[in-house]
Protein backbone atom coordinates (compact mmCIF):
# COMPACT_ATOMS: atom_id res chain seq x y z
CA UNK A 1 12.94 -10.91 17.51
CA UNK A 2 11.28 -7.40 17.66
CA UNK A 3 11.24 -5.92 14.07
CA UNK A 4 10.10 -2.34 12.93
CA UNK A 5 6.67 -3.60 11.84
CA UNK A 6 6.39 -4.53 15.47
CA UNK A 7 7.37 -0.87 16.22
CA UNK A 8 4.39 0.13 13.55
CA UNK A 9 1.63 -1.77 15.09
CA UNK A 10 2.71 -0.27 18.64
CA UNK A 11 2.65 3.30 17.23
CA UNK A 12 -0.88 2.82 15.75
CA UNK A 13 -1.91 1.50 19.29
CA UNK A 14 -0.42 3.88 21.01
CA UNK A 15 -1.77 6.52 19.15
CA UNK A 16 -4.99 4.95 18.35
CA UNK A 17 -5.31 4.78 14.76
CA UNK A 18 -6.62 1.83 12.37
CA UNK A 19 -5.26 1.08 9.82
CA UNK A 20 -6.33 -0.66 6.08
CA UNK A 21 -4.27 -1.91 2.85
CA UNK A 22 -4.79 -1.70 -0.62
CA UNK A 23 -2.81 -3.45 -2.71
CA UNK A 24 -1.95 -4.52 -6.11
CA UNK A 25 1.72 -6.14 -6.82
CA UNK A 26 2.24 -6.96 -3.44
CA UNK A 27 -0.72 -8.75 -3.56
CA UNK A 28 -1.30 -8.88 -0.51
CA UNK A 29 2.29 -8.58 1.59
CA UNK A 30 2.08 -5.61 3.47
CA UNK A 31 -1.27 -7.03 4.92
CA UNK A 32 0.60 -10.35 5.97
CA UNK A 33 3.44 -8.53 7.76
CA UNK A 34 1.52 -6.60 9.85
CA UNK A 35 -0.78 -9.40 11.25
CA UNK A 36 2.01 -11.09 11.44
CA UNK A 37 2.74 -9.10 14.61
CA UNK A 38 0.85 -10.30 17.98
CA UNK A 39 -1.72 -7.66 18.93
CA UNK A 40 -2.22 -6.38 15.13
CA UNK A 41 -5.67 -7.19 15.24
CA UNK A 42 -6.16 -3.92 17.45
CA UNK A 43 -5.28 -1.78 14.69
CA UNK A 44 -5.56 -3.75 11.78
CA UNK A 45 -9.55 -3.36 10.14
CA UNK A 46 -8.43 -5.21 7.06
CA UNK A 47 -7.23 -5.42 3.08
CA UNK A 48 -7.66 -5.29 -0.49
CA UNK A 49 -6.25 -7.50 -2.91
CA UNK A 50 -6.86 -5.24 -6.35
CA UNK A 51 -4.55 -6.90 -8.42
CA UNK A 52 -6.96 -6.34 -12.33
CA UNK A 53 -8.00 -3.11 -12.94
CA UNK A 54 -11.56 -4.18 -12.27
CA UNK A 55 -10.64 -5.09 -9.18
CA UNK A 56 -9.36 -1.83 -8.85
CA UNK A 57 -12.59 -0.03 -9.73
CA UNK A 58 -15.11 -2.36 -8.24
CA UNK A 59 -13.49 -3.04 -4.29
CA UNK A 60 -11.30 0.20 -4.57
CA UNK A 61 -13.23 2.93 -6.78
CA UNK A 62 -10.65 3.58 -8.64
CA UNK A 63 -12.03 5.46 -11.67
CA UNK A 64 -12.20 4.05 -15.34
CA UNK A 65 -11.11 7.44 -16.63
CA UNK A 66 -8.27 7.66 -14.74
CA UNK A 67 -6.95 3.54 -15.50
CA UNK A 68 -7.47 4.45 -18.81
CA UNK A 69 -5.61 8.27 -18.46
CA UNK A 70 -3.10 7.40 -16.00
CA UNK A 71 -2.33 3.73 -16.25
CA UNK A 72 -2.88 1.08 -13.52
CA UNK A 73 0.91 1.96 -12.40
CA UNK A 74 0.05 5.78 -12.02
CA UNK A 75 0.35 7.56 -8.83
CA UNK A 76 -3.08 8.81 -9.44
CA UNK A 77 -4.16 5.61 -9.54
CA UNK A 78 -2.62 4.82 -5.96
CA UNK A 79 -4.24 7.44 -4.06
CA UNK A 80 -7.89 6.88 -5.50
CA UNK A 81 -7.22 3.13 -4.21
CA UNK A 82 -5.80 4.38 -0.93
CA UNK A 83 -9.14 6.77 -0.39
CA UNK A 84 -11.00 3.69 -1.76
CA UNK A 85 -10.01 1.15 1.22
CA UNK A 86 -10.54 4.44 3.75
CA UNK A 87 -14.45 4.54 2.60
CA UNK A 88 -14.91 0.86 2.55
CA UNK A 89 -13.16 0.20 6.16
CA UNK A 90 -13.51 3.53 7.74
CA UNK A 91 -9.61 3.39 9.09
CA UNK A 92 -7.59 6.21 10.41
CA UNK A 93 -4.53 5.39 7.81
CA UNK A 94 -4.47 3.14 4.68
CA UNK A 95 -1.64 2.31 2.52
CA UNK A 96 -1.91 1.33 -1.58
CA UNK A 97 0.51 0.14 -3.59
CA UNK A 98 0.54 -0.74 -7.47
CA UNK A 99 3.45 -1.16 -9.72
CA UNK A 100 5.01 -3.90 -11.83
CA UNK A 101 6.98 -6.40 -10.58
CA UNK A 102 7.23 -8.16 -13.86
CA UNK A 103 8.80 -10.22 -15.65
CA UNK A 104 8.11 -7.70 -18.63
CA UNK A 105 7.01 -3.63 -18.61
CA UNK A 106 3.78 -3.17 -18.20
CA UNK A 107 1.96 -0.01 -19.63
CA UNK A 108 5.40 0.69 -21.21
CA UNK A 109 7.03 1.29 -17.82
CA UNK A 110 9.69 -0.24 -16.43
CA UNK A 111 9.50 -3.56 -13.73
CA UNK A 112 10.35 -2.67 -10.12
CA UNK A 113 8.52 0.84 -10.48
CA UNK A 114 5.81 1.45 -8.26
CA UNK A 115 3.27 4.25 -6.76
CA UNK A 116 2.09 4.28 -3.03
CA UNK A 117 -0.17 6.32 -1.52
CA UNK A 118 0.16 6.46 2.81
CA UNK A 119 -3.30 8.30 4.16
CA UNK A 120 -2.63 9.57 7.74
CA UNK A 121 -5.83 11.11 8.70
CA UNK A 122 -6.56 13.54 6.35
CA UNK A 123 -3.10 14.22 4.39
CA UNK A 124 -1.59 11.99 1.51
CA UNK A 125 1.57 10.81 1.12
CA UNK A 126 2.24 9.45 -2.89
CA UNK A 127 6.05 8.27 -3.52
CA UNK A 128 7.24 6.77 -6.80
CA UNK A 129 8.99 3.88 -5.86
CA UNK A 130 11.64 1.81 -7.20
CA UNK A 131 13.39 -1.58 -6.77
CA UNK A 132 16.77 -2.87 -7.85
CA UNK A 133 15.96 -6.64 -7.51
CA UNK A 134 16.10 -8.18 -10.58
CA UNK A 135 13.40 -11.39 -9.85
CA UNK A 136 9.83 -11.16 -9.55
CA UNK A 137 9.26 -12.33 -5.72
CA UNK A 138 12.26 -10.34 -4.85
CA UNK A 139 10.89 -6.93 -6.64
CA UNK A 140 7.74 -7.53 -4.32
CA UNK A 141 9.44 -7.73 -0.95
CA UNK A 142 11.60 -5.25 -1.56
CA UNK A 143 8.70 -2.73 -2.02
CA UNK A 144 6.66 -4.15 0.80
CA UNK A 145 9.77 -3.19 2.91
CA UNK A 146 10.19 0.10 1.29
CA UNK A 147 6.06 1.10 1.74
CA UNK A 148 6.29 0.12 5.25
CA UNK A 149 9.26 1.59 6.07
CA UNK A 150 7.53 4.70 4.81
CA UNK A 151 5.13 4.31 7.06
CA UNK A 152 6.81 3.95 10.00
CA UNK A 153 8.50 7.39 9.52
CA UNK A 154 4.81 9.26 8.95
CA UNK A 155 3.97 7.16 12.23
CA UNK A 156 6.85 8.66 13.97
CA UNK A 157 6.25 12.21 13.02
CA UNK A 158 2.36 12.18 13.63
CA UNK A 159 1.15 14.21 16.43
């Protein structure tokens, strides 16, 4: 069954872009789905798993000063990751995601709120995300779905 991550990874071919993830609560998610799709390895270069904030700063370069200003869930802290995973892989686009999926707030904000950062080439894209699942696993797909969906519509709209 043909899915709109299939219509993702034939947009990036099509248009010849690479693409590279960098992510935190998902740990990992958005990266499965898209190699999940035959014919991702064409466009997919690779991921980041920065789930600790030294994580975060050593694979990502995410700054200290701005973990400690902004807070791991921060949309600052979302694009420094996303332009992290661009300079490490060298891809065309990169998505980052970092939030709380919980069970408890984190950095005294709320579970199911998240920051992602979409790089298409040279512009950012940062949206404050949230989810209305209530459990843990649930939160996580819910804003895997939501990042890529995202995605997709930048995809669409890039010329």
């Amino acid at each position: 069954m043909k899915t709109f991550i299939d219509d993702i990874v034939n947009i990036l071919k099509i248009k010849h872009l690479t693409l590279a993830t960098c992510e935190s609560l998902t740990g990992g998610m958005i990266a499965s789905n898209i190699i999940n799709i035959p014919g991702a390895s064409k466009v997919f270069l690779g991921g980041l798993v920065t789930y600790t904030n030294e994580a975060k700063i050593k694979l990502a370069n995410v700054k200290e000063t701005t973990l400690k200003e902004r807070g791991a869930i921060s949309k600052e802290v979302a694009l420094e990751m996303a332009q992290g995973v661009i300079q490490k892989l060298k891809s065309d686009v990169a998505i980052s995601i970092t939030g709380n999926a919980g069970p408890n707030a984190y950095e005294a904000k709320p579970v199911g709120l998240a920051y992602t950062t979409i790089i298409l080439i040279d512009k950012a894209y940062t949206y404050k995300l949230n989810s209305s699942e209530s459990e843990r696993n649930t939160i996580r797909i819910d804003l895997t779905y939501q990042v890529l969906t995202r995605l997709l519509d930048l995809l669409k709209a890039f010329k």
